[in-house]
Protein backbone atom coordinates (compact mmCIF):
# COMPACT_ATOMS: atom_id res chain seq x y z
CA UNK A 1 -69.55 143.59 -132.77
CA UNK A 2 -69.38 142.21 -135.86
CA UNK A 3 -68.97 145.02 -137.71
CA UNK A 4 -65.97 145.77 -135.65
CA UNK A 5 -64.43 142.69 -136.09
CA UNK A 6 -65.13 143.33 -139.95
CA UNK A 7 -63.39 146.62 -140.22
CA UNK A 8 -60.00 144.96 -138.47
CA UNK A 9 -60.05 142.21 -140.77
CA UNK A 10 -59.84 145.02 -143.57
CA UNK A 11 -57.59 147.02 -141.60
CA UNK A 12 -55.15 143.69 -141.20
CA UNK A 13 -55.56 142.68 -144.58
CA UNK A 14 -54.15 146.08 -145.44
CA UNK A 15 -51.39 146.08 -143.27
CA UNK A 16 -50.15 142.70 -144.63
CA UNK A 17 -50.61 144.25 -148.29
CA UNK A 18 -48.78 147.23 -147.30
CA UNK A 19 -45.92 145.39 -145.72
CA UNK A 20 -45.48 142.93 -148.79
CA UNK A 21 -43.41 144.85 -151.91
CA UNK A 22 -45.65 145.83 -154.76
CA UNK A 23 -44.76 142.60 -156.50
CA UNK A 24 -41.14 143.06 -157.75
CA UNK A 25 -40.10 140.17 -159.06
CA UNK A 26 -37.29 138.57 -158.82
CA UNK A 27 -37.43 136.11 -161.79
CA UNK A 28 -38.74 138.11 -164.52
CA UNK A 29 -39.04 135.54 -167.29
CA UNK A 30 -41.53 132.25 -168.01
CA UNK A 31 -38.38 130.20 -167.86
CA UNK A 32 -36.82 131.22 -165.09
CA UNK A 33 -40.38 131.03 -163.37
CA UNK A 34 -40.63 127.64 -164.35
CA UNK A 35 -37.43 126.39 -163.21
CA UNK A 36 -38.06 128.08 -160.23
CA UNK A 37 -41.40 126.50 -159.27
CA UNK A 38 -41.58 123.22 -157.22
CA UNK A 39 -44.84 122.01 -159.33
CA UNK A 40 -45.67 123.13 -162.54
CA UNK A 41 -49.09 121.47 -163.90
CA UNK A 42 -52.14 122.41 -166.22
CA UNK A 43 -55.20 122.69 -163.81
CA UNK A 44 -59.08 122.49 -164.14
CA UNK A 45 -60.17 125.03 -161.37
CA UNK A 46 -62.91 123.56 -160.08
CA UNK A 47 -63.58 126.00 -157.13
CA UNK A 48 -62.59 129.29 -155.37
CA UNK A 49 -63.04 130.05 -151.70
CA UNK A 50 -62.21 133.09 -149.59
CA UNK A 51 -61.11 132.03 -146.77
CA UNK A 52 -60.88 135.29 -145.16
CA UNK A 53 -64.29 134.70 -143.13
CA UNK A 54 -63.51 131.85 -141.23
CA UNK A 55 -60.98 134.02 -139.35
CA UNK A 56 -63.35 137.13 -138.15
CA UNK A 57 -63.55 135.69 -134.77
CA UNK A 58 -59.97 134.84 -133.72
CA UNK A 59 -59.38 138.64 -135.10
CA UNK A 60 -61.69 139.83 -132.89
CA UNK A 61 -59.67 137.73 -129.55
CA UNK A 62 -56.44 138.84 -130.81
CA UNK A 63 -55.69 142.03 -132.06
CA UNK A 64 -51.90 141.27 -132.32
CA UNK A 65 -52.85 138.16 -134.82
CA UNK A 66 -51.30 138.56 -138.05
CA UNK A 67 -53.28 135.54 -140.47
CA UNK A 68 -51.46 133.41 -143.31
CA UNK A 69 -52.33 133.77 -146.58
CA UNK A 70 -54.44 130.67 -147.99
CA UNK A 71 -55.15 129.74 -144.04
CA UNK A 72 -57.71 132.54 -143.55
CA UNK A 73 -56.54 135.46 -145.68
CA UNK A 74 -56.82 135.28 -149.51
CA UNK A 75 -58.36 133.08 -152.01
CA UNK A 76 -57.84 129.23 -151.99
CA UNK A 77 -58.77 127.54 -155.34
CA UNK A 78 -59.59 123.80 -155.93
CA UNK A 79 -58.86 121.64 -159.32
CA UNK A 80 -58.28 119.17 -161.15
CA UNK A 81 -54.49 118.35 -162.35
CA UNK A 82 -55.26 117.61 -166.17
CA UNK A 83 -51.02 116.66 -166.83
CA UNK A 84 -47.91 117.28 -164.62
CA UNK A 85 -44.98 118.22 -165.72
CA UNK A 86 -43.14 119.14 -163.25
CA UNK A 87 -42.95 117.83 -159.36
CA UNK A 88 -46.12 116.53 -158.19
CA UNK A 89 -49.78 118.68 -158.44
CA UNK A 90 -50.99 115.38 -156.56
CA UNK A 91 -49.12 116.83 -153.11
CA UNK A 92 -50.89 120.10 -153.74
CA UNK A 93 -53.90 120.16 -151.85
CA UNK A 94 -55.23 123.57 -153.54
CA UNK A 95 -53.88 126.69 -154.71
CA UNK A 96 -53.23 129.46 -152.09
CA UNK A 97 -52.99 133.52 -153.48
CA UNK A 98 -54.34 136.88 -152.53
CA UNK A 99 -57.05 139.35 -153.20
CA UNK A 100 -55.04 141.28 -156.15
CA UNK A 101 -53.33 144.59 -156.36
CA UNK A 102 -50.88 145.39 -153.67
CA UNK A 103 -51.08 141.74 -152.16
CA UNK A 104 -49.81 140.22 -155.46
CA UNK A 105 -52.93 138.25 -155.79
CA UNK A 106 -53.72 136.25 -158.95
CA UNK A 107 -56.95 136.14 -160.52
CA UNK A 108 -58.49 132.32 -161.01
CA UNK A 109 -61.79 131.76 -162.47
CA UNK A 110 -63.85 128.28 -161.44
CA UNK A 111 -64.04 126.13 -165.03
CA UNK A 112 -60.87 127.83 -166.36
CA UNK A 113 -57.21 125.80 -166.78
CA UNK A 114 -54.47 127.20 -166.57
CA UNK A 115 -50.85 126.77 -166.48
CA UNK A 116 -49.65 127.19 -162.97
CA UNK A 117 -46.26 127.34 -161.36
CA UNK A 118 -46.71 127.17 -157.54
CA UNK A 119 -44.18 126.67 -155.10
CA UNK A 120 -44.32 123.67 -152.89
CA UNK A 121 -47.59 125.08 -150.60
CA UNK A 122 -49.41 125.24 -153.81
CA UNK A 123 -48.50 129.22 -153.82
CA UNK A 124 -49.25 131.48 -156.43
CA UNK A 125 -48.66 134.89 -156.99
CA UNK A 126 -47.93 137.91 -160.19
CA UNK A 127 -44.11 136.82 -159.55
CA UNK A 128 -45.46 132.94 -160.56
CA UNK A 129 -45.98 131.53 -164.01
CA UNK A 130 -49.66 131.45 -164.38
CA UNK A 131 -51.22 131.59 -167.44
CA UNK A 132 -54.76 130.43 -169.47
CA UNK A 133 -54.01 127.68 -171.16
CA UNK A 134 -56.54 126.10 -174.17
CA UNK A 135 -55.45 122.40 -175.77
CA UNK A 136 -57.68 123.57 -178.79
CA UNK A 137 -55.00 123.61 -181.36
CA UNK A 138 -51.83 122.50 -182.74
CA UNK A 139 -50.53 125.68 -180.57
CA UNK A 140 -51.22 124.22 -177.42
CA UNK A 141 -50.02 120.88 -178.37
CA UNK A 142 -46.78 122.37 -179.11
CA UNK A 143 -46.58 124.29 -176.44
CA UNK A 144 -47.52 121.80 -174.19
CA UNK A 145 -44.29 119.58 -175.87
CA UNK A 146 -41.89 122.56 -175.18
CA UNK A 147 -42.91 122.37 -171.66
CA UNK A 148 -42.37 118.86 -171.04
CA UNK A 149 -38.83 119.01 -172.84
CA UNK A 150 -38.22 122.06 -170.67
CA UNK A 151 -38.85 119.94 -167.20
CA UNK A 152 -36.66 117.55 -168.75
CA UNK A 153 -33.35 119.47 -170.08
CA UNK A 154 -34.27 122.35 -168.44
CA UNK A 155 -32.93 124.61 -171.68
CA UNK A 156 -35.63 124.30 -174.37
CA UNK A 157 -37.12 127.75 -174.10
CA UNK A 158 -41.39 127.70 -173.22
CA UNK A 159 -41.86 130.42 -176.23
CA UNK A 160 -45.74 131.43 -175.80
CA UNK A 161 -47.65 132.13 -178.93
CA UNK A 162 -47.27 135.76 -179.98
CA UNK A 163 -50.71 136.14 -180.29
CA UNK A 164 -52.71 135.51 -176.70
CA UNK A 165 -55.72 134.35 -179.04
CA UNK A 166 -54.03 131.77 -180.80
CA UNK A 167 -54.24 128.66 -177.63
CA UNK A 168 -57.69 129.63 -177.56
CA UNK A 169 -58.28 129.10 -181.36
CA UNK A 170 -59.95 126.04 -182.30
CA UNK A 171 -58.82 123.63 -185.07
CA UNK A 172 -61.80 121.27 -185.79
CA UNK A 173 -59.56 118.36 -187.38
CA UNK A 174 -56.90 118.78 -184.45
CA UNK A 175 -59.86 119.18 -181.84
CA UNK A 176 -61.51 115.91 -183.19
CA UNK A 177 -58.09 114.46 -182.15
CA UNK A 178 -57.97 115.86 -178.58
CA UNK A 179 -61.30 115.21 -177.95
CA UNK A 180 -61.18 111.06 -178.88
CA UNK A 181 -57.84 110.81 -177.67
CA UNK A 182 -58.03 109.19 -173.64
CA UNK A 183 -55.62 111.67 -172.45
CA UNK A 184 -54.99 114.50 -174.54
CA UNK A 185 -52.19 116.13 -172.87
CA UNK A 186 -50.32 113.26 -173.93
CA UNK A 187 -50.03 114.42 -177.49
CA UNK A 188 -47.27 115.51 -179.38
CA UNK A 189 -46.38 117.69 -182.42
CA UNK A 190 -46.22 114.90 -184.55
CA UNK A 191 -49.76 113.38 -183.55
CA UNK A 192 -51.30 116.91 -184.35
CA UNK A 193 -49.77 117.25 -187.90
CA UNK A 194 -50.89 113.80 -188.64
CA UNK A 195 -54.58 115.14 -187.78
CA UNK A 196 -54.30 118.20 -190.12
């Protein structure tokens, strides 16, 4: 029995996938994503669940069931907000995506942070802005300032790094700084180029 219920818990997870689009997105750029997004905050993920189990037996009841994404179908990650800077990560309970691949599913790995852009569930998809995000160097310190000024004009453009490597890079003299300061994502520019 279990096996059957198994196989139409695959079978429905495919149907949703199928009946989603193959992630065409509407807003194609990070600052129309941001905008966009009811919370955008840097987060800790402290945990990932798939929630997809808890739901075998109400498939097997119900074969006309159809199961919500982040209730129990898809992955549903816990974290720590390390800044806000937009809306509120404290009314987010946990992030909510899919597997991957056709069901626009976003990959989050437990001890990473990120940049997220979720809508107001805590949503997060391919068509979202979520990205790895390092405060190692002056990089991420200024990135982290064009953010803020973005939530607050709403016109300063977010213009990552052009070189994926460089938020990870670490600066010894600037990560002295982060690392003594009491909250580091409450830097600025200026603070950094002081420390170099």
């Amino acid at each position: 029995m279990r096996g059957i219920a198994f196989l139409l818990l695959l079978l429905s997870g495919a149907a949703i996938a199928a009946a989603r689009d193959t992630c065409t997105c509407e807003l194609q750029g990070d600052d129309e994503r941001f905008d966009a997004a009811a919370h955008v905050f840097v987060a800790r993920i402290r945990s990932l669940e798939d929630v997809a189990p808890m739901s075998w037996q109400e498939l097997a009841r119900d074969l006309t069931w159809q199961p919500a994404e982040g209730v129990d179908y898809g992955l549903r990650a816990r974290f720590t907000s390390l800044a806000t800077l937009k809306g509120n990560a404290g009314a987010v309970p946990a992030l909510v995506t899919g597997y991957g691949g056709s069901d626009c599913g976003v990959m989050l790995m437990p001890g990473t942070t990120y940049l997220v852009a979720s809508d107001a569930d805590g949503r997060v998809d391919r068509c979202s802005l979520v990205r790895r995000f390092e405060l190692a160097n002056c990089t991420g310190v200024e990135l982290l300032e064009r953010l803020r000024a973005r939530a607050a004009d709403g016109t300063t453009p977010i213009a990552w790094p052009s070189n994926d490597h460089a938020l990870g890079y670490y600066d010894a003299r600037v990560g002295e700084l982060i690392e003594t300061t009491a909250d580091p994502y409450s830097l600025h520019a200026v603070d950094c180029e002081a420390a170099r």
